[in-house]
PDB file of N, CA and C in Angstrom:
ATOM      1  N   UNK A   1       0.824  -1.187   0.000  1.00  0.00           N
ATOM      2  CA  UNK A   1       0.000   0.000   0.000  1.00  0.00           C
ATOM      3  C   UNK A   1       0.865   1.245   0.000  1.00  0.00           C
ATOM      4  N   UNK A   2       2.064   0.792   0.407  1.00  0.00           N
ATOM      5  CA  UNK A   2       2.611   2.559   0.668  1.00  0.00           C
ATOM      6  C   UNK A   2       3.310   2.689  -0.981  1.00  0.00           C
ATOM      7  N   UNK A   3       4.132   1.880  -1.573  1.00  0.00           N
ATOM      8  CA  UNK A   3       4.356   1.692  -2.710  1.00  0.00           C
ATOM      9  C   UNK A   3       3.085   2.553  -3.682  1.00  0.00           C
ATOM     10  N   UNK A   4       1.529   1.901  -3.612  1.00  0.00           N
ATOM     11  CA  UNK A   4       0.914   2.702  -4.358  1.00  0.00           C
ATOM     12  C   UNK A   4       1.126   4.343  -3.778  1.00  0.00           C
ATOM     13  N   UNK A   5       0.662   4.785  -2.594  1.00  0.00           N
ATOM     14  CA  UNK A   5       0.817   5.712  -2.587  1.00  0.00           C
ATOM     15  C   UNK A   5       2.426   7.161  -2.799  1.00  0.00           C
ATOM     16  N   UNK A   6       3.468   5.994  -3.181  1.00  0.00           N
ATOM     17  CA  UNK A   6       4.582   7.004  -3.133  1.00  0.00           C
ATOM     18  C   UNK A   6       4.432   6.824  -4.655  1.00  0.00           C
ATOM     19  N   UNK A   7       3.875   6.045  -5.510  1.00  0.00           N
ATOM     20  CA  UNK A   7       3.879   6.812  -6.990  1.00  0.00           C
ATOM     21  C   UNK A   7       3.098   7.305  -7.189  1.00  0.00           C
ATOM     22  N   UNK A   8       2.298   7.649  -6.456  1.00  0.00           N
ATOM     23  CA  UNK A   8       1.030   8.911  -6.954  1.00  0.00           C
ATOM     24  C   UNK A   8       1.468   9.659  -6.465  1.00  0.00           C
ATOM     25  N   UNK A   9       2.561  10.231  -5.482  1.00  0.00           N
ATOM     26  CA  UNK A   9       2.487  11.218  -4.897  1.00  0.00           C
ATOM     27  C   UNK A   9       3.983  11.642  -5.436  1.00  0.00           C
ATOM     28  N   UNK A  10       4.804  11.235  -6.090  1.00  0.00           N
ATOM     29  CA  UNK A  10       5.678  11.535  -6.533  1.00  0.00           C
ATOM     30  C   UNK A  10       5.778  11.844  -8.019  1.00  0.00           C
ATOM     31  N   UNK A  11       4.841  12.487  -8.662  1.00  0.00           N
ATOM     32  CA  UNK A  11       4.948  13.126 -10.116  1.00  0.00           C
ATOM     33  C   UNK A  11       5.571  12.908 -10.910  1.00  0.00           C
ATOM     34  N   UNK A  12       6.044  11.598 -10.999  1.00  0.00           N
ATOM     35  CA  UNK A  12       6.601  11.151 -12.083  1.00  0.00           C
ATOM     36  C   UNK A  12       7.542  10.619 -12.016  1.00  0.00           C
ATOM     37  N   UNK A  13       7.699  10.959 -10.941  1.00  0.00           N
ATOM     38  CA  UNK A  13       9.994  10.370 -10.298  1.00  0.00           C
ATOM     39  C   UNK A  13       9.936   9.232 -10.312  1.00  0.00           C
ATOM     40  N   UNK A  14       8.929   8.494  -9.955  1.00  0.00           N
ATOM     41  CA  UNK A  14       9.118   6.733  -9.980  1.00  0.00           C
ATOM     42  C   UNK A  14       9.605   6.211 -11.313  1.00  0.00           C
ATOM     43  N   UNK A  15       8.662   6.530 -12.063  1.00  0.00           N
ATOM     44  CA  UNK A  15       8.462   6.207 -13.617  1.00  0.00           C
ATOM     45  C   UNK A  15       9.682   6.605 -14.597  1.00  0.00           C
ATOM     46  N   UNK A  16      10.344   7.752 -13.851  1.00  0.00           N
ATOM     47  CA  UNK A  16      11.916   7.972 -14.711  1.00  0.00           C
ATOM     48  C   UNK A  16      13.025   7.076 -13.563  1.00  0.00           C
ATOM     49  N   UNK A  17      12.821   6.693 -12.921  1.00  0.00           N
ATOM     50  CA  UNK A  17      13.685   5.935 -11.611  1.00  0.00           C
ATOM     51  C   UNK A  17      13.925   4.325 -12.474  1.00  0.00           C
ATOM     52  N   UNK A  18      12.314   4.315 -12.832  1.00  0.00           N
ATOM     53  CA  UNK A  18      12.174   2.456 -13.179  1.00  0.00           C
ATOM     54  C   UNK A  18      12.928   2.546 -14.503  1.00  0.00           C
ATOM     55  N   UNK A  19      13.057   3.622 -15.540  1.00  0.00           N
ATOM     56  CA  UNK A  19      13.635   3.802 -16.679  1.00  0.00           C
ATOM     57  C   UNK A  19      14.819   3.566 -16.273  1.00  0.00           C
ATOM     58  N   UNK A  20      15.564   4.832 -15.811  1.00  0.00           N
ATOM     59  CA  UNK A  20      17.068   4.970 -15.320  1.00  0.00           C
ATOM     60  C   UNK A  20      17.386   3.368 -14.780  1.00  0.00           C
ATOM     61  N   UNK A  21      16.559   2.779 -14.078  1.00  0.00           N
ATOM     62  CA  UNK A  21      16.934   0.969 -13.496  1.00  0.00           C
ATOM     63  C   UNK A  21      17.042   0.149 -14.477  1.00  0.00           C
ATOM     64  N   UNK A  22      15.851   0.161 -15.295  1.00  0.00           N
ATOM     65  CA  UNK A  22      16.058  -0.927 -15.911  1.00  0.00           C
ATOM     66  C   UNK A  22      16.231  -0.833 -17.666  1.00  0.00           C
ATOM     67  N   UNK A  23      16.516   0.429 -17.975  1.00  0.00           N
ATOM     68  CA  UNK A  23      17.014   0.723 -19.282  1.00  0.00           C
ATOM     69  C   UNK A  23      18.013   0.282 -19.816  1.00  0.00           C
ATOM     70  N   UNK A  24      19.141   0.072 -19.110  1.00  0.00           N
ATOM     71  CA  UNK A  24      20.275  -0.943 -19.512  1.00  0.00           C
ATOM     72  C   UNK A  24      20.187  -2.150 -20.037  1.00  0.00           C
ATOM     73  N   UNK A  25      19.199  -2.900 -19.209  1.00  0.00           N
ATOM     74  CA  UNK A  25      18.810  -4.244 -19.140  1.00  0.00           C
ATOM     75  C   UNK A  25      18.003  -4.301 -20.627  1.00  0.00           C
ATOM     76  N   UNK A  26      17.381  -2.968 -20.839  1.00  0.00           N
ATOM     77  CA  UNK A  26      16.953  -3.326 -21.739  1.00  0.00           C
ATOM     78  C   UNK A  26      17.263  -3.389 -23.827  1.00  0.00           C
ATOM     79  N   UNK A  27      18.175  -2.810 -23.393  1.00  0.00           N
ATOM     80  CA  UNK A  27      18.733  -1.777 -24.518  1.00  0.00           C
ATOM     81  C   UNK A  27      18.752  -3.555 -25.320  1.00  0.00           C
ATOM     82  N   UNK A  28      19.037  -4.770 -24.931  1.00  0.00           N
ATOM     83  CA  UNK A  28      19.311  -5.097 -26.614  1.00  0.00           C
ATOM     84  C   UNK A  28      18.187  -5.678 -26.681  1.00  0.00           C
ATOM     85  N   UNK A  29      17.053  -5.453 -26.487  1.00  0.00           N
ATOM     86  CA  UNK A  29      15.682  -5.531 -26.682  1.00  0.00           C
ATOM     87  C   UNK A  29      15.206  -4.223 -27.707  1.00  0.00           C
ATOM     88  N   UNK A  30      15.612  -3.373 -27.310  1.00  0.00           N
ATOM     89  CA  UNK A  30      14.711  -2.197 -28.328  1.00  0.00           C
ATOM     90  C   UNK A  30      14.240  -2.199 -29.332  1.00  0.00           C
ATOM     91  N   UNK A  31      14.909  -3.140 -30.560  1.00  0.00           N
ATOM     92  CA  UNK A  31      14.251  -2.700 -32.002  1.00  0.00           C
ATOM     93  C   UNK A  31      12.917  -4.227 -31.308  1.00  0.00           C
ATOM     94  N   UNK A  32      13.208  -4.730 -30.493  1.00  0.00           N
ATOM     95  CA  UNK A  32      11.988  -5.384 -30.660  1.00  0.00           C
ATOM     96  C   UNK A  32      10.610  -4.874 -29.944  1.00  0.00           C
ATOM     97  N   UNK A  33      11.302  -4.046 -29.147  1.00  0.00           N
ATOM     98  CA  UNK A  33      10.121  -3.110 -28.436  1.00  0.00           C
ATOM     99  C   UNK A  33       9.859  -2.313 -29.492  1.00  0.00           C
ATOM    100  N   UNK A  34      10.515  -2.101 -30.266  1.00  0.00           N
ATOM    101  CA  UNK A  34      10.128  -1.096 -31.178  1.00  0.00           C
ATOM    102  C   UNK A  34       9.190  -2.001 -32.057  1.00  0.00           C
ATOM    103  N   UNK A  35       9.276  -3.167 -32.451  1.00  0.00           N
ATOM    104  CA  UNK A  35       8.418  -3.511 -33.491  1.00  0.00           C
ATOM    105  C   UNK A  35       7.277  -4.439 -32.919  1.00  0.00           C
ATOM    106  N   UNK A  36       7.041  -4.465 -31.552  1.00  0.00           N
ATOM    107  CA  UNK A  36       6.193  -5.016 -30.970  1.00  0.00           C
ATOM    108  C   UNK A  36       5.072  -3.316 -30.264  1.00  0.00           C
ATOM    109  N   UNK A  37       6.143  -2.463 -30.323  1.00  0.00           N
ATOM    110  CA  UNK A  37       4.881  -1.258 -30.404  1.00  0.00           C
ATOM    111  C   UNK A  37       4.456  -1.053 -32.123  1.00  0.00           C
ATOM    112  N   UNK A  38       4.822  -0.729 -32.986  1.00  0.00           N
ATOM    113  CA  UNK A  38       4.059  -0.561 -34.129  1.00  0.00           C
ATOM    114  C   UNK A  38       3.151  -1.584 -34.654  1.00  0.00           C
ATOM    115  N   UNK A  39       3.739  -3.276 -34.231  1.00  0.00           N
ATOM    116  CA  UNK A  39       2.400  -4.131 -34.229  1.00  0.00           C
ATOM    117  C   UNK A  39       1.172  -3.843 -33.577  1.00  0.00           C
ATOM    118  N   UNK A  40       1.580  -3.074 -31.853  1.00  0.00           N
ATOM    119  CA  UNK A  40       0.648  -2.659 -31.457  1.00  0.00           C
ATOM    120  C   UNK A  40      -0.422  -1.293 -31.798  1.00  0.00           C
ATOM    121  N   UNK A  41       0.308  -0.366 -32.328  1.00  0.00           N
ATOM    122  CA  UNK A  41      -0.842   0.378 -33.196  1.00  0.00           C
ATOM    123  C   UNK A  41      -0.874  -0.010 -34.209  1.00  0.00           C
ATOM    124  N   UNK A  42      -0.983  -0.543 -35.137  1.00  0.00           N
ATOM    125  CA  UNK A  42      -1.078  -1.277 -36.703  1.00  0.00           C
ATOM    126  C   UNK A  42      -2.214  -2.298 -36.599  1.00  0.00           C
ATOM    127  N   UNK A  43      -2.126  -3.194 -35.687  1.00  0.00           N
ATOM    128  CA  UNK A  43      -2.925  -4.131 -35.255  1.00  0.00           C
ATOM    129  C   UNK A  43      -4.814  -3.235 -35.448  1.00  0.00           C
ATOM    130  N   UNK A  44      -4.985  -2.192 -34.266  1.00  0.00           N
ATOM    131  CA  UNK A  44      -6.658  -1.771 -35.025  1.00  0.00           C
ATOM    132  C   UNK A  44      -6.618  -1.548 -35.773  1.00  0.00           C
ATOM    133  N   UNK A  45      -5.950  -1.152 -36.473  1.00  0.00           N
ATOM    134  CA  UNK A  45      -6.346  -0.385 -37.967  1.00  0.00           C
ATOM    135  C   UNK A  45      -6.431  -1.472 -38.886  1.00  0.00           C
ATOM    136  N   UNK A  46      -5.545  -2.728 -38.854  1.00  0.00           N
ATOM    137  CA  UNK A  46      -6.000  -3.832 -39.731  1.00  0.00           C
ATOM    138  C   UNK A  46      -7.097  -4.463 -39.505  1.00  0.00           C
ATOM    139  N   UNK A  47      -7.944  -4.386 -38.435  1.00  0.00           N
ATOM    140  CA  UNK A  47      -8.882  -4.550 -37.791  1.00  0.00           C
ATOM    141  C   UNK A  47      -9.951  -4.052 -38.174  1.00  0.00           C
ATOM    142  N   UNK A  48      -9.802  -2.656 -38.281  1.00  0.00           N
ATOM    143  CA  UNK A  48     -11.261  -1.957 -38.956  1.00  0.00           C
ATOM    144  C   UNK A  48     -10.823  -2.475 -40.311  1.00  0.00           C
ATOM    145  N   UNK A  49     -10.005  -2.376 -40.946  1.00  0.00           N
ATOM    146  CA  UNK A  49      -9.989  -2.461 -42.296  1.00  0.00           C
ATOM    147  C   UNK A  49     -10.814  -3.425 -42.913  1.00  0.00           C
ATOM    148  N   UNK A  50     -10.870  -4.934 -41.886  1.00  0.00           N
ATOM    149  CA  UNK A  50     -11.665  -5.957 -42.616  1.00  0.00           C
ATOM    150  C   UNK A  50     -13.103  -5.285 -41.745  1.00  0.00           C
ATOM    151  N   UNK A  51     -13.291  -5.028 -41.027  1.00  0.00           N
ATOM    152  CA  UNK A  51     -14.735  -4.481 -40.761  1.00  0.00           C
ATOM    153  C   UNK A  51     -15.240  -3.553 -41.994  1.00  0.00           C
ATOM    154  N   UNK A  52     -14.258  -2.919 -42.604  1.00  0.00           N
ATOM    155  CA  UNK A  52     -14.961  -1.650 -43.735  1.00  0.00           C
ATOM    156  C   UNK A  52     -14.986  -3.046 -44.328  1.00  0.00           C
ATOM    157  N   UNK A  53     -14.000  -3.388 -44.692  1.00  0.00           N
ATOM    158  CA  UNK A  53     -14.608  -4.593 -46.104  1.00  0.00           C
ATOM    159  C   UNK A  53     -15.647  -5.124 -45.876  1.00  0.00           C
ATOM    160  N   UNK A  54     -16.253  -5.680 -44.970  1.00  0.00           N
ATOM    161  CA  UNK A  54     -17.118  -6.547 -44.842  1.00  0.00           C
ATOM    162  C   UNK A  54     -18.730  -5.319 -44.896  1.00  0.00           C
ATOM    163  N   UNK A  55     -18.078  -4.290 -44.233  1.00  0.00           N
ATOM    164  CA  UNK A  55     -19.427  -3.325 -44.628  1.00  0.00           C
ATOM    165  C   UNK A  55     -19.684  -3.075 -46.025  1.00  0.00           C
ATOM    166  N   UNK A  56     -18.504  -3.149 -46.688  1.00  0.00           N
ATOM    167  CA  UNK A  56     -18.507  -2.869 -48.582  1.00  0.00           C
ATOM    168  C   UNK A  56     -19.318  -3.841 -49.018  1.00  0.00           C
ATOM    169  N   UNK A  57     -18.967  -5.163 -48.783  1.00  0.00           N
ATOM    170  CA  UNK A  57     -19.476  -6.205 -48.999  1.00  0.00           C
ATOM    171  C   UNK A  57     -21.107  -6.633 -48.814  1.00  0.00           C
ATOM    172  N   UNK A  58     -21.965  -6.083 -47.573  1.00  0.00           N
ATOM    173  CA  UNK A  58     -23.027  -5.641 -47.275  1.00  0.00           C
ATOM    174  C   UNK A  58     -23.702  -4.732 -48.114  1.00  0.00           C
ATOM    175  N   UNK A  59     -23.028  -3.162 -48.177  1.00  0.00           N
ATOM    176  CA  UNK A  59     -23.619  -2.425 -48.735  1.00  0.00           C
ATOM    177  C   UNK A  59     -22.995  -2.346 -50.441  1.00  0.00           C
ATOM    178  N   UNK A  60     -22.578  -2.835 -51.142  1.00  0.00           N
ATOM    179  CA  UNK A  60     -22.186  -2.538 -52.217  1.00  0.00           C
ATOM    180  C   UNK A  60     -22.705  -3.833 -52.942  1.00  0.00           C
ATOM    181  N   UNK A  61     -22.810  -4.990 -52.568  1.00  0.00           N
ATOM    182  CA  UNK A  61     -23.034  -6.263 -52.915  1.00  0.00           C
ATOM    183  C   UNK A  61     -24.195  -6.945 -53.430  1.00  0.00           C
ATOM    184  N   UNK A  62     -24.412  -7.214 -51.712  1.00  0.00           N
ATOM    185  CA  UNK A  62     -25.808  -7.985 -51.260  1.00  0.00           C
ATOM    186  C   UNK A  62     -26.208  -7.388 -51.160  1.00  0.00           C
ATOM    187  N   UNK A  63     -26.780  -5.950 -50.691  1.00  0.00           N
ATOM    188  CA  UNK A  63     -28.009  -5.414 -50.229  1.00  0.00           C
ATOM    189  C   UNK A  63     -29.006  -5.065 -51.512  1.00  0.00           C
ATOM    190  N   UNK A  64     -27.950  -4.593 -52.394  1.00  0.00           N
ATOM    191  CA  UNK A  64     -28.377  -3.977 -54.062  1.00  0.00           C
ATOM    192  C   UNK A  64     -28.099  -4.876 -55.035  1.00  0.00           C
ATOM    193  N   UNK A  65     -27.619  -6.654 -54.694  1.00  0.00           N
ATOM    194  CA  UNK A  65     -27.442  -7.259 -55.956  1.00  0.00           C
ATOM    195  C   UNK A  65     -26.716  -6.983 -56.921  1.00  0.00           C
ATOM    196  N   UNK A  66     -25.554  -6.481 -56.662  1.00  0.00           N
ATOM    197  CA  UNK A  66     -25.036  -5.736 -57.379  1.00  0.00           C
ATOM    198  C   UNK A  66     -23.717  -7.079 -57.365  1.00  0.00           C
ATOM    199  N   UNK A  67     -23.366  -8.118 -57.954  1.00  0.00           N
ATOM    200  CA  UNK A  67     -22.483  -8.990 -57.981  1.00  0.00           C
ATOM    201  C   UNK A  67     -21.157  -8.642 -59.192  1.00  0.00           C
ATOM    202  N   UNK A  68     -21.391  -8.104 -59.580  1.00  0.00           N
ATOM    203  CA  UNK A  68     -20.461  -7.172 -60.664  1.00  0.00           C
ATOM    204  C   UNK A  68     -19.324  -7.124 -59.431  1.00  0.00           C
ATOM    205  N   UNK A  69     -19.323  -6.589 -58.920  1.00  0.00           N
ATOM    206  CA  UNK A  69     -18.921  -5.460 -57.884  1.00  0.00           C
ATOM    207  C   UNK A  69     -17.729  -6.444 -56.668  1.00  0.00           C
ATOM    208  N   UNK A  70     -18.163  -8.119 -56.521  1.00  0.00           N
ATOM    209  CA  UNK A  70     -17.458  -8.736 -55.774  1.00  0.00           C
ATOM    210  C   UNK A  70     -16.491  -9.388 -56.015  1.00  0.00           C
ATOM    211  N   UNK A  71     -16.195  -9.995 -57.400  1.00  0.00           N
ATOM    212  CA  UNK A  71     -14.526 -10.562 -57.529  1.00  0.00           C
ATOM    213  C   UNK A  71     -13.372  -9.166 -57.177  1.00  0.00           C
ATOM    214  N   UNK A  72     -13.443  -8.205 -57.051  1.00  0.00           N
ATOM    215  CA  UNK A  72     -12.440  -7.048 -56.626  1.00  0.00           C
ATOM    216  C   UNK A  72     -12.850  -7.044 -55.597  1.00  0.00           C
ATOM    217  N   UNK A  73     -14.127  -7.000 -54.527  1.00  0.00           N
ATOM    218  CA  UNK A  73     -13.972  -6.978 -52.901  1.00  0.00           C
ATOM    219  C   UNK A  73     -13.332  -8.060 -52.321  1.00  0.00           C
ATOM    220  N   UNK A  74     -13.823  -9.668 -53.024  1.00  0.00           N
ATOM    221  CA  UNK A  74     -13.377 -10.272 -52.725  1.00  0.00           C
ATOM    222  C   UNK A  74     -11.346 -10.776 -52.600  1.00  0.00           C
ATOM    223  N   UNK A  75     -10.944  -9.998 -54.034  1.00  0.00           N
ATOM    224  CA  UNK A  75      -9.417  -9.993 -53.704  1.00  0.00           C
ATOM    225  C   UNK A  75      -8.943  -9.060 -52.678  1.00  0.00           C
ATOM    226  N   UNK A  76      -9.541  -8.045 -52.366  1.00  0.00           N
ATOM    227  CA  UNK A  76      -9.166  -7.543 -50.956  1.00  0.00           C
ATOM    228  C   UNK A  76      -8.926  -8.108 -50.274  1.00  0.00           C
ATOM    229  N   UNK A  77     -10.422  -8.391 -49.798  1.00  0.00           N
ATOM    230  CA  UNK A  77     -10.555  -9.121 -48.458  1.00  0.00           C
ATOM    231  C   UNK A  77      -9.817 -10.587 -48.315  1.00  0.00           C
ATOM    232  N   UNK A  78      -9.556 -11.082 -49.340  1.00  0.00           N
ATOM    233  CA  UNK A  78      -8.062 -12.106 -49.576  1.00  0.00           C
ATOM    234  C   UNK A  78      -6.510 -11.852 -48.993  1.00  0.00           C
ATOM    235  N   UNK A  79      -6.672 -10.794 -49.400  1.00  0.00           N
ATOM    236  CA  UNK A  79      -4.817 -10.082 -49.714  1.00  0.00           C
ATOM    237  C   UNK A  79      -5.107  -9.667 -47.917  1.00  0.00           C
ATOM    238  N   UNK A  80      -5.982  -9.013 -47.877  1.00  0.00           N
ATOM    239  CA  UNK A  80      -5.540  -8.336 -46.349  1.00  0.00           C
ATOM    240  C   UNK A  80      -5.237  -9.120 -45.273  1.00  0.00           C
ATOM    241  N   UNK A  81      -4.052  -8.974 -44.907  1.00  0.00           N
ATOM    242  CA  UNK A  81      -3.398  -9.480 -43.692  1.00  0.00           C
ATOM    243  C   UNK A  81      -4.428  -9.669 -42.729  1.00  0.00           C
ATOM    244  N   UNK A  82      -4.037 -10.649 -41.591  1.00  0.00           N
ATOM    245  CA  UNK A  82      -4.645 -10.833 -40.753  1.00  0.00           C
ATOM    246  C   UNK A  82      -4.311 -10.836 -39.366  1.00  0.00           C
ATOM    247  N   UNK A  83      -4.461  -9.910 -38.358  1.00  0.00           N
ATOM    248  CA  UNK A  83      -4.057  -9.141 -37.352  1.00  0.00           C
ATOM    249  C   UNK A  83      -3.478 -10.200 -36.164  1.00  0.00           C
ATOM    250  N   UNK A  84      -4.319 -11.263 -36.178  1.00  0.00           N
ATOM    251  CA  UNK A  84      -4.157 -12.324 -35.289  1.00  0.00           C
ATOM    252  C   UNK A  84      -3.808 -13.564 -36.075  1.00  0.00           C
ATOM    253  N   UNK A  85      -2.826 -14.142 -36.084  1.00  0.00           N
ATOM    254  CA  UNK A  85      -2.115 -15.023 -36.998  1.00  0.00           C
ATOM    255  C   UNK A  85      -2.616 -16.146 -36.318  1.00  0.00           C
ATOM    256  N   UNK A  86      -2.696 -17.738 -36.839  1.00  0.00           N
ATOM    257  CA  UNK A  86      -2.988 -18.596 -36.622  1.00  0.00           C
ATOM    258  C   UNK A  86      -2.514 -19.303 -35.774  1.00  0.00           C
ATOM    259  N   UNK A  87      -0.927 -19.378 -36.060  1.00  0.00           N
ATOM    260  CA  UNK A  87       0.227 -20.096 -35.350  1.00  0.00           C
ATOM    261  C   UNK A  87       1.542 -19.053 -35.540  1.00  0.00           C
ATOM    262  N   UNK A  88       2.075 -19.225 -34.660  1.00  0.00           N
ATOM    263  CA  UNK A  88       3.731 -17.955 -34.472  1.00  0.00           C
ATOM    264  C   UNK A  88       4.467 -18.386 -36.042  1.00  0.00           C
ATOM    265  N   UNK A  89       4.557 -17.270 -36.355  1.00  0.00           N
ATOM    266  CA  UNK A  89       5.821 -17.779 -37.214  1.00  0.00           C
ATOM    267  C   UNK A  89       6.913 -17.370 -36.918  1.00  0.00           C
ATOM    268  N   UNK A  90       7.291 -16.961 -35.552  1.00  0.00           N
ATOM    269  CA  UNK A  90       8.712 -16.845 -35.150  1.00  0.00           C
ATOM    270  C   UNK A  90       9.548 -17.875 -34.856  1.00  0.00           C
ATOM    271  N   UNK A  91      10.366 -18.273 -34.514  1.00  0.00           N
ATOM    272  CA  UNK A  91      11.380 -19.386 -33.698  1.00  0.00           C
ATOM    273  C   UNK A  91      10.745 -19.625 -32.156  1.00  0.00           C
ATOM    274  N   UNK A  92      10.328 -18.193 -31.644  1.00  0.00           N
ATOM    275  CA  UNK A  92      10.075 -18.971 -30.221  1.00  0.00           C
ATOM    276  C   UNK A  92       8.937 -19.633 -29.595  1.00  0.00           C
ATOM    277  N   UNK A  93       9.213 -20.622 -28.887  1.00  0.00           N
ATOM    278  CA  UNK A  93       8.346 -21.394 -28.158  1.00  0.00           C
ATOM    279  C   UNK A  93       8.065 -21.458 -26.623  1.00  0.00           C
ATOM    280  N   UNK A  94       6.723 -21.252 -26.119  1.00  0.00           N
ATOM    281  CA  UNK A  94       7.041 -21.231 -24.887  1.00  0.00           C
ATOM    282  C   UNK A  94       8.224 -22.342 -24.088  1.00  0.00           C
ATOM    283  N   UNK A  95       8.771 -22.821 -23.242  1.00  0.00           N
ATOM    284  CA  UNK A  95       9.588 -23.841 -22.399  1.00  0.00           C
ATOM    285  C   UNK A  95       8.123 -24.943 -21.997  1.00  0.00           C
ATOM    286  N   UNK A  96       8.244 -25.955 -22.533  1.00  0.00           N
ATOM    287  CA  UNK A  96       7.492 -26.937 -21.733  1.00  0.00           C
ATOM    288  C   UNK A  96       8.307 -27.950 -20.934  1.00  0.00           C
ATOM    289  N   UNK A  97       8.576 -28.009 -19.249  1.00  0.00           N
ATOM    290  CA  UNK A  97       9.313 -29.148 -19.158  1.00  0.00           C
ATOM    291  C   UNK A  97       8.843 -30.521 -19.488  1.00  0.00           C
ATOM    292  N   UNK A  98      10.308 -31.355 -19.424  1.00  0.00           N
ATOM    293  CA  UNK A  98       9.779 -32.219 -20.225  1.00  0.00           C
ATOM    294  C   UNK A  98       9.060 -33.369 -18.973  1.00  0.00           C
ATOM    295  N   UNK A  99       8.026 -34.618 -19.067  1.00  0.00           N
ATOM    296  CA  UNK A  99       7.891 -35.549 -18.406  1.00  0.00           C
ATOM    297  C   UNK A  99       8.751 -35.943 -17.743  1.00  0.00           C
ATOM    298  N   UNK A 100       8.790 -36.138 -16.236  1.00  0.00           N
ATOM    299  CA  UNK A 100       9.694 -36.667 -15.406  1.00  0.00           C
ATOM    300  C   UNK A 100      10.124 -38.417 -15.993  1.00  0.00           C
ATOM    301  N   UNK A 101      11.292 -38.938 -15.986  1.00  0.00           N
ATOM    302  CA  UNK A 101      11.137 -40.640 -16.077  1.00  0.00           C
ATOM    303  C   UNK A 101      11.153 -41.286 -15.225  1.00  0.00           C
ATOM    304  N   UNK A 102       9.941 -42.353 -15.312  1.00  0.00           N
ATOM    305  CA  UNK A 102      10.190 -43.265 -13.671  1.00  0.00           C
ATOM    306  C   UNK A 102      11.020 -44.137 -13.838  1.00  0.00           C
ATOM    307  N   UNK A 103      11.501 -43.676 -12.980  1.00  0.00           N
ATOM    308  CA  UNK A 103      12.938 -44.819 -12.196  1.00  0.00           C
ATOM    309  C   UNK A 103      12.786 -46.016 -11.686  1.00  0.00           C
ATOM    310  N   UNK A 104      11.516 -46.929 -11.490  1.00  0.00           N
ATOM    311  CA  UNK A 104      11.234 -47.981 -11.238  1.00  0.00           C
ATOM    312  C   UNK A 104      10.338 -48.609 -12.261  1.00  0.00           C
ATOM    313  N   UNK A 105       9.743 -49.747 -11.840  1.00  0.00           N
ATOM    314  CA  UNK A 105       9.475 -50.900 -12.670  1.00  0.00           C
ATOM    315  C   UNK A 105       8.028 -50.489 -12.008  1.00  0.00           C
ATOM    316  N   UNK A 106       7.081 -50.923 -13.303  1.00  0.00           N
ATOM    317  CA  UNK A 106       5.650 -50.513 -12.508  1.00  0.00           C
ATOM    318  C   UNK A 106       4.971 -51.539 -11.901  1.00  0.00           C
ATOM    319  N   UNK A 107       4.684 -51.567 -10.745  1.00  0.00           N
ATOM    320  CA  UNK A 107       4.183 -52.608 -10.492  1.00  0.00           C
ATOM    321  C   UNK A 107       3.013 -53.484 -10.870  1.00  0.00           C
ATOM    322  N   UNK A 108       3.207 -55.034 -10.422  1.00  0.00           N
ATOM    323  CA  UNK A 108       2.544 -55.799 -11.190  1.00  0.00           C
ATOM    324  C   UNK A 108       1.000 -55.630 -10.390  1.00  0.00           C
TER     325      UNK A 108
END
């Protein structure tokens, strides 16, 4: 409890304290902080993007029969990335340990 109250009451000093601490530590992290913040604003906006499509698709489409109009919505809405990927395509994996081995004979 006193912790919460000495960073509210200290205007900011904590928050350049935790920098000054642990900025070192972090430095050979950065370009990935860096590209794990622009995923993070990039991410809504690919987000609405398939929401407009899918409103195009509503109102330009189906509502007016208008089928002319969907092999080009439809390659959009193809091509556009997808914000939440299926499976990582990075290298890392969480650590699972592995099964302990039993050391004895199981009994009969």
């Amino acid at each position: 409890m006193a912790l919460a109250v000495s960073v509210l009451s200290s205007e900011g000093h904590a928050v350049r304290e935790i920098f000054r601490r642990f900025g070192p530590d972090a430095r050979p992290f950065r370009r990935r902080m860096a590209v794990v913040l622009l995923l993070v604003v990039v991410t809504p906006f690919l987000d609405a993007a398939v929401v407009w499509l899918f409103k195009l698709l509503i109102d330009d489409v189906l509502a007016p029969r208008n089928f002319a109009a969907f092999p080009a919505l439809a390659a959009y809405y193809v091509g556009a990335p997808r914000s939440r990927p299926r499976r990582t395509r990075c290298g890392w994996r969480p650590r699972v340990p592995a099964r302990p081995r039993s050391t004895g004979s199981a009994a009969s």
